[in-house]
Protein backbone atom coordinates (compact mmCIF):
# COMPACT_ATOMS: atom_id res chain seq x y z
CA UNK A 1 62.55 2.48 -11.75
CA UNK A 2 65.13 1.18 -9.35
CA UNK A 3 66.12 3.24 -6.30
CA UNK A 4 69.48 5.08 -6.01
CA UNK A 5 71.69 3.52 -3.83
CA UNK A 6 72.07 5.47 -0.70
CA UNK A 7 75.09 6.25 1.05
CA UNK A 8 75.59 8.51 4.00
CA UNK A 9 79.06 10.37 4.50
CA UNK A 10 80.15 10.33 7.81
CA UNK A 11 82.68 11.62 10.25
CA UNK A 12 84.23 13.61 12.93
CA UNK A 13 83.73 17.46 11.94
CA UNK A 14 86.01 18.86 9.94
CA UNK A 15 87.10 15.82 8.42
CA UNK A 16 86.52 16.75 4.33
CA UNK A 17 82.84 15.21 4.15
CA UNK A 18 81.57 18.09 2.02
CA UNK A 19 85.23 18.62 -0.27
CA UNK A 20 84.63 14.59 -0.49
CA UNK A 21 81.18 15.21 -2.04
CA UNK A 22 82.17 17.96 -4.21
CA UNK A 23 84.84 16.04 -5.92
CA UNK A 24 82.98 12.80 -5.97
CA UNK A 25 79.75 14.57 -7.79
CA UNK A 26 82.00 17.39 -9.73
CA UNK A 27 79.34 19.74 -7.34
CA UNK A 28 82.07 22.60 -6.34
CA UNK A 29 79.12 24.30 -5.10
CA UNK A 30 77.60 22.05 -3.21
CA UNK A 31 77.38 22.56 0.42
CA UNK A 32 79.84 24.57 2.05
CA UNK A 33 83.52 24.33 3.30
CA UNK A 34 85.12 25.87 5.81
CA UNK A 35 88.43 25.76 7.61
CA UNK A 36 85.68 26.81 10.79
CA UNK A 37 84.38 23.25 12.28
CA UNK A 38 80.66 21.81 12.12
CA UNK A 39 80.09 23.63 9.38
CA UNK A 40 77.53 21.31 7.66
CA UNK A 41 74.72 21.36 10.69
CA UNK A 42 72.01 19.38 8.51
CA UNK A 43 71.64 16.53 6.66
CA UNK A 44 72.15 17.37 2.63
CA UNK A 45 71.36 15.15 -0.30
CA UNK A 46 72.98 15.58 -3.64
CA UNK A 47 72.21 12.69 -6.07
CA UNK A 48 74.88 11.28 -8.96
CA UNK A 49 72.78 10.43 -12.29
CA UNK A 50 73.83 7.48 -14.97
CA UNK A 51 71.43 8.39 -17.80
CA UNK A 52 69.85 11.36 -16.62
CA UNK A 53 68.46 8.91 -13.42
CA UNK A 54 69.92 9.44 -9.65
CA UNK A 55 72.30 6.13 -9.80
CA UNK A 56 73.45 7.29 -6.27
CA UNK A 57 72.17 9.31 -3.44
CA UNK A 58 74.59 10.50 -1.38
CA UNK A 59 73.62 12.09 2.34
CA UNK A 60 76.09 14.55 3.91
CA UNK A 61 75.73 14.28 7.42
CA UNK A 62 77.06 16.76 10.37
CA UNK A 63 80.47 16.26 11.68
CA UNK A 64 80.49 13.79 14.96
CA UNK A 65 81.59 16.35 18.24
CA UNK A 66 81.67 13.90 21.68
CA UNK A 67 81.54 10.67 20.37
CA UNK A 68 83.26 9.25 23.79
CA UNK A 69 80.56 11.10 25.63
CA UNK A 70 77.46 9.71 23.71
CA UNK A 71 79.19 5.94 24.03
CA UNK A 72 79.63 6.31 27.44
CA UNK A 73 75.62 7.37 27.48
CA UNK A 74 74.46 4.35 25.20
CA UNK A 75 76.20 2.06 27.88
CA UNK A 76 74.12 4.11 30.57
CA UNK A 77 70.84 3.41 29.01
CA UNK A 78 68.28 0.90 31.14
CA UNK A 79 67.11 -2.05 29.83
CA UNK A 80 68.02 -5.20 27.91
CA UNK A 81 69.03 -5.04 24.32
CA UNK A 82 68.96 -7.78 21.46
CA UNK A 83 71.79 -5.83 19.72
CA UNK A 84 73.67 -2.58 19.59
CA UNK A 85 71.23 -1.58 17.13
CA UNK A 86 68.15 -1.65 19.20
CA UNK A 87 70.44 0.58 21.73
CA UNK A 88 70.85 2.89 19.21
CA UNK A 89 66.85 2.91 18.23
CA UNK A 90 66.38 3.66 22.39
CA UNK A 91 68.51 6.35 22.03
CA UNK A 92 66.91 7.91 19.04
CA UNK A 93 63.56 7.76 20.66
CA UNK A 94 65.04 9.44 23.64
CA UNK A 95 64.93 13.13 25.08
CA UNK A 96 68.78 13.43 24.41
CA UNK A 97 69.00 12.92 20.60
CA UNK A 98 67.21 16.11 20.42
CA UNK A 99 69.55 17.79 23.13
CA UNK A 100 72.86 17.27 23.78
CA UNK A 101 73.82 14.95 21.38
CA UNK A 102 72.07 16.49 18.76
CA UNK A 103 74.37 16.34 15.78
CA UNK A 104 75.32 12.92 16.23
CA UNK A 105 71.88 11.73 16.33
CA UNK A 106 71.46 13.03 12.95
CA UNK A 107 74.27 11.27 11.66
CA UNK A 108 72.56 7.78 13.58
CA UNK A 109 69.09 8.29 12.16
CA UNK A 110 70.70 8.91 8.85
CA UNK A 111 73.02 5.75 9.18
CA UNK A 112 70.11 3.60 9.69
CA UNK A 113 68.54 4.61 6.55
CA UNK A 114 70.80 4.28 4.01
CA UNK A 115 72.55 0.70 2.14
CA UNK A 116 76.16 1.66 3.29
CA UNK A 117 78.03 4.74 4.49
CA UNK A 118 81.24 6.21 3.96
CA UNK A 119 83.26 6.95 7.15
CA UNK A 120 85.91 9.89 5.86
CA UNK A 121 88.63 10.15 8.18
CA UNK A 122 91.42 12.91 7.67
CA UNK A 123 94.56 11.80 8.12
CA UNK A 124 96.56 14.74 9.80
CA UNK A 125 94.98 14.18 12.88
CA UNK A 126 96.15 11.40 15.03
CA UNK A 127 94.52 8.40 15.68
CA UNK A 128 93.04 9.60 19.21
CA UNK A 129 90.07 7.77 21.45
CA UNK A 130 87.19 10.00 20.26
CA UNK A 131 87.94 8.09 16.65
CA UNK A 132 87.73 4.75 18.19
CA UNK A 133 84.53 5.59 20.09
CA UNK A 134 82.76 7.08 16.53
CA UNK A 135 83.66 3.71 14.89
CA UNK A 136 82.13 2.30 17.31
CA UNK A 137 78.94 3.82 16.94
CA UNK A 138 79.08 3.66 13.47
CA UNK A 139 79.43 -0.01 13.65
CA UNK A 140 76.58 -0.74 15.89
CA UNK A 141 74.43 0.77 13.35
CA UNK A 142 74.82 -2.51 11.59
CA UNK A 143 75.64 -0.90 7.85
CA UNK A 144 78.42 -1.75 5.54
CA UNK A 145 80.85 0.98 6.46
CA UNK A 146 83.71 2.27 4.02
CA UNK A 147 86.28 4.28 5.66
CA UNK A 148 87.97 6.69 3.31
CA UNK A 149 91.67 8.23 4.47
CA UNK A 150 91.31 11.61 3.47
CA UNK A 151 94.30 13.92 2.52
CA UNK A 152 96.60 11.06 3.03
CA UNK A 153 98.67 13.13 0.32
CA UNK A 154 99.68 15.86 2.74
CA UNK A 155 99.94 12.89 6.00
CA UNK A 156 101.26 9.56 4.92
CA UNK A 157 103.01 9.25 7.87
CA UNK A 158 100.06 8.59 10.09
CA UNK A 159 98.15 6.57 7.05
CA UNK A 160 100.03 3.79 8.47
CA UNK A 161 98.35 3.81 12.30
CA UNK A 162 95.29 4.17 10.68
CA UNK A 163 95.28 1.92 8.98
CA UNK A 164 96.26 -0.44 11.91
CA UNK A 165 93.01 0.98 14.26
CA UNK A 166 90.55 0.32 10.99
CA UNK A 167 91.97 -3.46 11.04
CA UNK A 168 91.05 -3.79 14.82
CA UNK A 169 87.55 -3.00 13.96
CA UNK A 170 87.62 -5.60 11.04
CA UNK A 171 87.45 -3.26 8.84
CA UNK A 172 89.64 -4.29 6.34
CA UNK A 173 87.81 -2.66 3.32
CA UNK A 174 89.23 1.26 3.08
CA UNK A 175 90.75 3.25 0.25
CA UNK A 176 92.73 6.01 0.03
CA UNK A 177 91.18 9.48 -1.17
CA UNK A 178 92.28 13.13 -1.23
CA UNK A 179 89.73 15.22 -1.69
CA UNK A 180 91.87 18.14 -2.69
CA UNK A 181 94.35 16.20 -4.75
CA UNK A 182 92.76 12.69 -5.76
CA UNK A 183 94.43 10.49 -7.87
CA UNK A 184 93.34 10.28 -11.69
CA UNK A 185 90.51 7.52 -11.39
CA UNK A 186 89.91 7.40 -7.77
CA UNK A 187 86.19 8.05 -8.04
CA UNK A 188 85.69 5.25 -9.57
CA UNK A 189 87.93 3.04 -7.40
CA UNK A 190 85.97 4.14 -4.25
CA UNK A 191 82.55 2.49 -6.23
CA UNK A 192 84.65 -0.74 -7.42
CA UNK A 193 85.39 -1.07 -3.18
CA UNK A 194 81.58 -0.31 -2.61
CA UNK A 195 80.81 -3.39 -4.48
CA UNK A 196 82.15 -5.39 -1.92
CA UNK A 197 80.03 -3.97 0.12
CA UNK A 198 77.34 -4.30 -1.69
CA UNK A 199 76.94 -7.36 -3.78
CA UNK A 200 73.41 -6.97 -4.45
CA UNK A 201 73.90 -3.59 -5.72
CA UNK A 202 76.85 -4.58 -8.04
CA UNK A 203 75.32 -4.30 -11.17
CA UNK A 204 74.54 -0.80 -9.83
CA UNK A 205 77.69 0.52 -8.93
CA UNK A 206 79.25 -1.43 -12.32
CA UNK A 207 77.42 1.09 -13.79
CA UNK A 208 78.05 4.31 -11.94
CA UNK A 209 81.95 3.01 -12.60
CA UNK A 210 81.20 2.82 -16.73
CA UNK A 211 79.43 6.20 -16.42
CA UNK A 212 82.32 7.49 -14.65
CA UNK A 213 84.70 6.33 -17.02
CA UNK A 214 82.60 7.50 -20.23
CA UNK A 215 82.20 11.00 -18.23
CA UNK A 216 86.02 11.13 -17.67
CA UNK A 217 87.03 10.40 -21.41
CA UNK A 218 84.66 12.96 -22.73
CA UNK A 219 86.01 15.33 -20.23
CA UNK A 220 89.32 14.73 -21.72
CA UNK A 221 88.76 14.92 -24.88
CA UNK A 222 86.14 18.17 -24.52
CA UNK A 223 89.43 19.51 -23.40
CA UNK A 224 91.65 18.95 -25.46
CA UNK A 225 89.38 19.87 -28.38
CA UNK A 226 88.93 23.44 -26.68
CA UNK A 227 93.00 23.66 -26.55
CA UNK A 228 93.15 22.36 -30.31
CA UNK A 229 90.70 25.08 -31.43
CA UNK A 230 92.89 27.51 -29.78
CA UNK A 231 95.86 26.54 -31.14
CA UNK A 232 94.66 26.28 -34.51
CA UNK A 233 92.99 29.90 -33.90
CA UNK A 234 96.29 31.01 -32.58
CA UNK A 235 98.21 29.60 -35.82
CA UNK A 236 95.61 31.26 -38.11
CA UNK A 237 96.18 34.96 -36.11
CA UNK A 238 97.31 37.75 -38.36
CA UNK A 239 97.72 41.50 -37.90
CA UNK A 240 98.19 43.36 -40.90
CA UNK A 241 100.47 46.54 -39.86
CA UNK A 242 100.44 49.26 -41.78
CA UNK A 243 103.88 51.88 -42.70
CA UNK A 244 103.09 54.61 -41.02
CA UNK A 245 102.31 52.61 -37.53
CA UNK A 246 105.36 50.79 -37.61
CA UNK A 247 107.73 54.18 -38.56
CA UNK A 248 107.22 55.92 -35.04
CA UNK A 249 109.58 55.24 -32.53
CA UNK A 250 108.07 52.11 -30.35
CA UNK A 251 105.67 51.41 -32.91
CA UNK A 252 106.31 47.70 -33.78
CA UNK A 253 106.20 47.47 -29.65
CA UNK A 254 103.17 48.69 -29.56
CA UNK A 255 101.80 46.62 -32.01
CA UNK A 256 103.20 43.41 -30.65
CA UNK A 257 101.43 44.30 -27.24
CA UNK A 258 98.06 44.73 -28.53
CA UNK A 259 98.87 41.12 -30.78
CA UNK A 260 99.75 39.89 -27.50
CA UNK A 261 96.82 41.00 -25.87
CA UNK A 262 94.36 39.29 -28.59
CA UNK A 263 96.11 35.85 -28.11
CA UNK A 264 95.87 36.40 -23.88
CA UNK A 265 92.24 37.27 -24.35
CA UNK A 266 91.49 34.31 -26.61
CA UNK A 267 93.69 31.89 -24.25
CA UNK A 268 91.83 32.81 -21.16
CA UNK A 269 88.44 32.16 -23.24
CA UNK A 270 90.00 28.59 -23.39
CA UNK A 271 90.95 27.82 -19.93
CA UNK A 272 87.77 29.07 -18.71
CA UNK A 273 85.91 26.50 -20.52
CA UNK A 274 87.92 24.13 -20.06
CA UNK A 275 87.25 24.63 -16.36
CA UNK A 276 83.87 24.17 -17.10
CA UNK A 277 84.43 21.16 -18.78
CA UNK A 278 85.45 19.60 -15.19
CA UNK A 279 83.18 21.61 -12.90
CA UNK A 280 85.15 24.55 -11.71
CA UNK A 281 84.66 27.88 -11.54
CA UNK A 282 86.26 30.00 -14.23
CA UNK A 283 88.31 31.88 -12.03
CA UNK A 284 90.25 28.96 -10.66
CA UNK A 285 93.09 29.16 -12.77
CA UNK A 286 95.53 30.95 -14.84
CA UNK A 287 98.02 29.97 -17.57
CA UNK A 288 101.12 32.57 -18.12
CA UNK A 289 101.73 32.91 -21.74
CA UNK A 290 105.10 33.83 -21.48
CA UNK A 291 108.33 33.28 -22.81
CA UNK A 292 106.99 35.35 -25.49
CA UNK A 293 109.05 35.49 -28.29
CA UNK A 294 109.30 39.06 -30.47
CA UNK A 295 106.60 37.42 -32.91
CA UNK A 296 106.42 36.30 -36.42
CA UNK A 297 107.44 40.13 -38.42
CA UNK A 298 107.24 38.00 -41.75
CA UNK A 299 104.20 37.41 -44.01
CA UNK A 300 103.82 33.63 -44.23
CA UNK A 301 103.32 34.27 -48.12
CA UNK A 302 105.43 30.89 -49.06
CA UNK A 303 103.71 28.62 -46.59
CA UNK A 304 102.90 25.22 -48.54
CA UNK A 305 99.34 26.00 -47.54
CA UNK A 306 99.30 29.09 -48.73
CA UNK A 307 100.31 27.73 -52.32
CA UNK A 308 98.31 24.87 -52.48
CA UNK A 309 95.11 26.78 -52.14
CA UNK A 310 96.60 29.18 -54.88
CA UNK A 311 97.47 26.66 -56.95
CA UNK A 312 93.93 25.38 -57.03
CA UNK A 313 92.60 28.06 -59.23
CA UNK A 314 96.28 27.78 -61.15
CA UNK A 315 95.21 28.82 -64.88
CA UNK A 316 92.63 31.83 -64.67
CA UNK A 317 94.15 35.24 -64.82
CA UNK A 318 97.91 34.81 -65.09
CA UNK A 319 98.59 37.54 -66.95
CA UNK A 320 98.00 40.05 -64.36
CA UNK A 321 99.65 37.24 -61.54
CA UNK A 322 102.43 37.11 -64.16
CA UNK A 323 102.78 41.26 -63.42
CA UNK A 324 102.30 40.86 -59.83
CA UNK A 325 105.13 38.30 -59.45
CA UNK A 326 107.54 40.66 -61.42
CA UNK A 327 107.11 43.25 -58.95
CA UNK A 328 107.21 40.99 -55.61
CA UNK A 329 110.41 39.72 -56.99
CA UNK A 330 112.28 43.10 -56.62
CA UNK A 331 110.25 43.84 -53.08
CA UNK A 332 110.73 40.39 -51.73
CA UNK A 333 114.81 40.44 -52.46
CA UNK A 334 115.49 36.61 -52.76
CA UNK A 335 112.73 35.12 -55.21
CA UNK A 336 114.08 34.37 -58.21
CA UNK A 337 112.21 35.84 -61.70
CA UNK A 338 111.33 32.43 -62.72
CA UNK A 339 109.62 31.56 -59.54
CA UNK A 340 108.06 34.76 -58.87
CA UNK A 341 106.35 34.46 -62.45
CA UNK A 342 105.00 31.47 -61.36
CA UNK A 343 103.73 32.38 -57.81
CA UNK A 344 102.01 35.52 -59.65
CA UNK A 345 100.13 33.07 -62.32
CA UNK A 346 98.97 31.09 -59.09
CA UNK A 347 98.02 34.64 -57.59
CA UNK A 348 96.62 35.71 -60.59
CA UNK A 349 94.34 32.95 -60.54
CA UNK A 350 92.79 34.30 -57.22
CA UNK A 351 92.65 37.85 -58.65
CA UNK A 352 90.90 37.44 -61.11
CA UNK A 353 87.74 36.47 -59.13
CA UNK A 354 88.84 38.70 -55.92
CA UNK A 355 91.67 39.10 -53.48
CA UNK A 356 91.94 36.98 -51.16
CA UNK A 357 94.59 36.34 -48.90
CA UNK A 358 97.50 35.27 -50.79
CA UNK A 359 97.07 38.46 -52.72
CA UNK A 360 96.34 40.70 -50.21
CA UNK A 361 99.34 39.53 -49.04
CA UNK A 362 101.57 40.26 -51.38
CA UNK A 363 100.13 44.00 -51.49
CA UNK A 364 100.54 44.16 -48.00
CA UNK A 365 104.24 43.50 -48.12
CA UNK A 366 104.63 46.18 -51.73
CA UNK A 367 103.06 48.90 -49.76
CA UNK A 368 105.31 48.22 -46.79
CA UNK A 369 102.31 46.66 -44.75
CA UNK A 370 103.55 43.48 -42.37
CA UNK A 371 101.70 40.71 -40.90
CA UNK A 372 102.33 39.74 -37.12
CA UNK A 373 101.63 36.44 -36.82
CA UNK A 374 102.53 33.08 -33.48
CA UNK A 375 105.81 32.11 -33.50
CA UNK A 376 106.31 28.64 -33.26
CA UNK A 377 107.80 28.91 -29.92
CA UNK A 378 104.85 30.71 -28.33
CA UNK A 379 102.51 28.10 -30.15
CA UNK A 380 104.93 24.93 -28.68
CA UNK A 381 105.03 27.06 -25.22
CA UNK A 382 100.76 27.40 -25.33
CA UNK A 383 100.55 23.72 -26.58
CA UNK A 384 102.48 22.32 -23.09
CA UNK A 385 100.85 24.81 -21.02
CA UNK A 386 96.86 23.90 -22.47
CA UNK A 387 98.28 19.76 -21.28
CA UNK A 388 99.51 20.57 -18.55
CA UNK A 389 96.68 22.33 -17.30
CA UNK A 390 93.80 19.75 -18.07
CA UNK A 391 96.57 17.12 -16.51
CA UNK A 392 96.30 19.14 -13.23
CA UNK A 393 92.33 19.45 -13.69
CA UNK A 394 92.31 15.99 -14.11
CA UNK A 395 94.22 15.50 -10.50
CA UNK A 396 92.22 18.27 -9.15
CA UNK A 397 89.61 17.90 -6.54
CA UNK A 398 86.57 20.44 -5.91
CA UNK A 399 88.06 20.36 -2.34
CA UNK A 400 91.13 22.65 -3.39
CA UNK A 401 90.80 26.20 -2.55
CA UNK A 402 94.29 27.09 -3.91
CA UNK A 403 94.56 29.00 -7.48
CA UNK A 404 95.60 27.05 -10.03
CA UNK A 405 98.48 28.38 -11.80
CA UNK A 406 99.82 27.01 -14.90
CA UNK A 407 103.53 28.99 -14.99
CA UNK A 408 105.58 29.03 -17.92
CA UNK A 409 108.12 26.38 -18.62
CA UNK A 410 110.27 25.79 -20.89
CA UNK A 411 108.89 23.21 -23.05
CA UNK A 412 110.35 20.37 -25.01
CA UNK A 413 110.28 20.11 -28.39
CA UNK A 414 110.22 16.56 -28.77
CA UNK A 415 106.51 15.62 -27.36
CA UNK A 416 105.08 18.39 -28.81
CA UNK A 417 106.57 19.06 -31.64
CA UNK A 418 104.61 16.81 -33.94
CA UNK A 419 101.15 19.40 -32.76
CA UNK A 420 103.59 21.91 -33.56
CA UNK A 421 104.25 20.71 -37.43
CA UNK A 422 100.29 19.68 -37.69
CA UNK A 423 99.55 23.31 -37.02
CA UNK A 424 101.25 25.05 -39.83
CA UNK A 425 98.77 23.68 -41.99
CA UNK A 426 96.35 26.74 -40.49
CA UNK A 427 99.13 29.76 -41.59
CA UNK A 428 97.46 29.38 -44.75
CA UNK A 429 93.98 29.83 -43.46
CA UNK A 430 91.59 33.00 -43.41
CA UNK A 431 91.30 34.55 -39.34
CA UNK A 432 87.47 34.39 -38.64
CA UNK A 433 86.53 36.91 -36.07
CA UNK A 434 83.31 36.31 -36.96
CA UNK A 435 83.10 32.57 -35.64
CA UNK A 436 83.39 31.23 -31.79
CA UNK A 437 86.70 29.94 -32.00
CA UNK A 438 86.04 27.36 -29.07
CA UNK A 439 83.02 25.88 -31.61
CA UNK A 440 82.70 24.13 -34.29
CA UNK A 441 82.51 26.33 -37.30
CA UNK A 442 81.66 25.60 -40.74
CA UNK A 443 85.30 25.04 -42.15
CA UNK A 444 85.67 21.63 -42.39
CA UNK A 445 89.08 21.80 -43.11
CA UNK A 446 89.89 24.21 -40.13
CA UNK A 447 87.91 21.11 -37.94
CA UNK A 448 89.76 18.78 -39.31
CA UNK A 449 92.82 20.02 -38.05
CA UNK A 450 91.09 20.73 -34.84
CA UNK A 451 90.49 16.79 -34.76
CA UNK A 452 93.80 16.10 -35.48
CA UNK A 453 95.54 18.76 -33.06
CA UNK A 454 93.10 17.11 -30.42
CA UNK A 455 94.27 13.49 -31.09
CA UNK A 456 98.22 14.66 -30.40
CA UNK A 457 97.50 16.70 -27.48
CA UNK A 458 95.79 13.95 -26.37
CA UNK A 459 98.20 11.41 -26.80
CA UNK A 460 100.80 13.52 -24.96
CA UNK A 461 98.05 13.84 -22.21
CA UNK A 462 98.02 10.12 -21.59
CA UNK A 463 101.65 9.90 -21.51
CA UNK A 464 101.60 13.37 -18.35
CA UNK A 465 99.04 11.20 -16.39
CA UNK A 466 100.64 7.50 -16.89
């Protein structure tokens, strides 16, 4: 089996090595991060797998405290040296690397070990002499270094000057890299970079970068089948309301808040597995599902869906359809005789072997029973709220602290409207409580749509991130 490529993370304390990690391995557990410096005191290993195999083993290493004052003791040492890395072996061997300069001779020892080592240097500090004298140190260790500007999102004013000190040290190899906010695809640009490092682990690398690019697709679109399934759920939801709750005063309120309350319930099932899907902890975000709109009071009984299925079993039982469609055409106020016949020998057809839901339906609405159902609105709102939270996943790294909050907005039409129109096809179909309505259930027509809903909200993902 080949070995994992090892790379040591390095840098003054409190520099992001750990919230580098996290995001780099999708860990947000790993280690721990702290506003409080030297927080990492030891020398952790968390491995990144390509087939189920550690690929790469990365070693977080405490933060470097008095780098000036450990040069300035190198330089002190007695004795000739070949190179600076046989000064650094003296020191290692000495009575100091175990006292005072403890932490950094953790970082040394580890240095030596490893094929390369990333140098992560945060970039709201200013480029002060203690930095020069750790890359330095680092340098005379003789391993391909990669320094990494971290949170260069929140400082690109000083990204500039350090830029310029890397170049003095001929480094000329660095990338950019916010561990809290990275770009979309930065993980794998930092191993692309590493294979100039490392030629004779390119193959290597090549394949940590295809991993990483498989892992991030099926991320994506793990996501956006979660928000499809939701959304189809969503457009299937129906309350059936009976007279005498809607006749008290605040009644229809009432039962619009508890509707309301299903859909919130069911939405934060969604976002907390779609957190999963990229690592995070479930409580990390929020979406608000509001504007709400004053919901669907209407019965979807004419829904092209709806008919089709009825019209399937068109033929068996019209008579008592044909009686059924009399009746809805004085209740309903605005079907015509002719076409209310016809509905009730499609109904009929149902009857006759059991009501379903077209049916029950129509009962529904002759004993003064309604059906709250998702406005389109509220579905279009959910829709651009579901993208725009995986797009902010997406540019999320398992650095950030900060609570994710997806606030309404108002959404346009255009983008979304097509997932919109693809979803009425689920008015027609029976709510199953009964099914996970994150998984895959047994409706192949309700997955279908899924698919489909997946494929558009994916689409309009690409176009958030490009």
């Amino acid at each position: 089996m080949t070995e994992p490529i090892a790379i040591a993370v390095v840098g003054h304390t409190n520099v992001g090595k750990t919230s580098l990690l996290r995001t780099l391995t999708r860990q947000a557990r790993f280690g721990e991060v702290s506003p409080r410096p030297g927080t990492t005191r030891h020398v952790e290993r968390i491995d990144l797998r390509v087939d189920g195999q550690p690929a790469v083993r990365f070693f977080d290493t405490p933060g470097m405290e008095d780098a000036v004052a450990l040069q300035h003791y190198l330089r002190s040492l007695p004795g000739e040296f070949a190179n600076p890395v046989d000064r650094v072996r003296a020191f290692l061997a000495g009575p100091e690397a175990h006292a005072a300069y403890e932490q950094e001779a953790k970082v040394l020892r580890t240095l030596l070990e490893v094929d390369a080592a990333v140098y992560v240097i945060d970039c709201r500090q200013d480029v002060l002499p203690k930095y020069r004298s750790e890359i330095e140190l680092l340098c005379a260790c003789a391993r391909p270094l990669m320094p990494v500007l971290n949170f260069v999102a929140r400082s690109a004013e000083r990204a500039d000057a350090w830029r310029e000190l890397l170049t003095g040290f001929n480094l000329h190899a660095w990338m950019q890299f916010d561990a809290v906010a990275p770009f979309v695809g930065a993980e794998r640009q930092l191993f692309q970079d590493l294979c100039v490092l490392l030629r004779p682990r390119q193959a290597q690398l090549q394949a940590v970068v295809a991993e990483l690019e498989r892992q991030g697709a099926a991320r994506r679109t793990a996501a956006a089948t979660l928000a499809a399934r939701l959304l189809v759920h969503a457009s299937a939801m129906r309350r059936s309301v009976p007279r005498e709750v809607l006749a008290p005063t605040g009644g229809r309120e009432q039962a619009l808040v508890q509707f309301r309350d299903r859909l919130a319930q069911a939405t934060q099932k969604c976002v907390q597995a779609v957190l999963g899907v990229y690592g995070f902890r479930d409580d990390e975000a929020d979406v608000a599902l509001q504007p709400w709109t004053s919901g669907r009071w209407q019965a979807d009984l004419f829904h092209p869906q709806t008919l089709q299925d009825a019209g399937r079993k068109l033929g068996t039982g019209a008579a008592v359809g044909a009686a059924v469609g009399a009746v809805a055409d004085v209740t309903l106020a605005g079907l015509s005789l002719g076409a209310a016949t016809a509905l009730g020998a499609a109904v009929g057809g149902i009857a006759s072997q059991g009501w379903s839901q077209v049916p029950r339906k129509l009962m529904h609405r002759l004993q003064g029973t309604e059906e709250l159902s998702v406005e389109d609105a509220v579905l279009l709102a959910l829709a651009d709220s579901l993208v725009r939270l995986i797009a902010a996943l997406e540019r999320r790294g398992h650095a950030a602290t900060q609570h994710l909050q997806i606030g309404a907005e108002a959404a346009e039409a255009g983008p979304l409207q097509e997932v919109v129109r693809a979803l009425s096809a689920a008015r027609g179909f029976a709510p199953n409580e009964a099914v996970s309505l994150l998984a895959a259930g047994p409706d192949a027509r309700r997955e279908a749509l899924s698919q489909r809903v997946a494929a558009l909200l994916l689409q309009r993902l690409g176009d958030t991130l490009s």
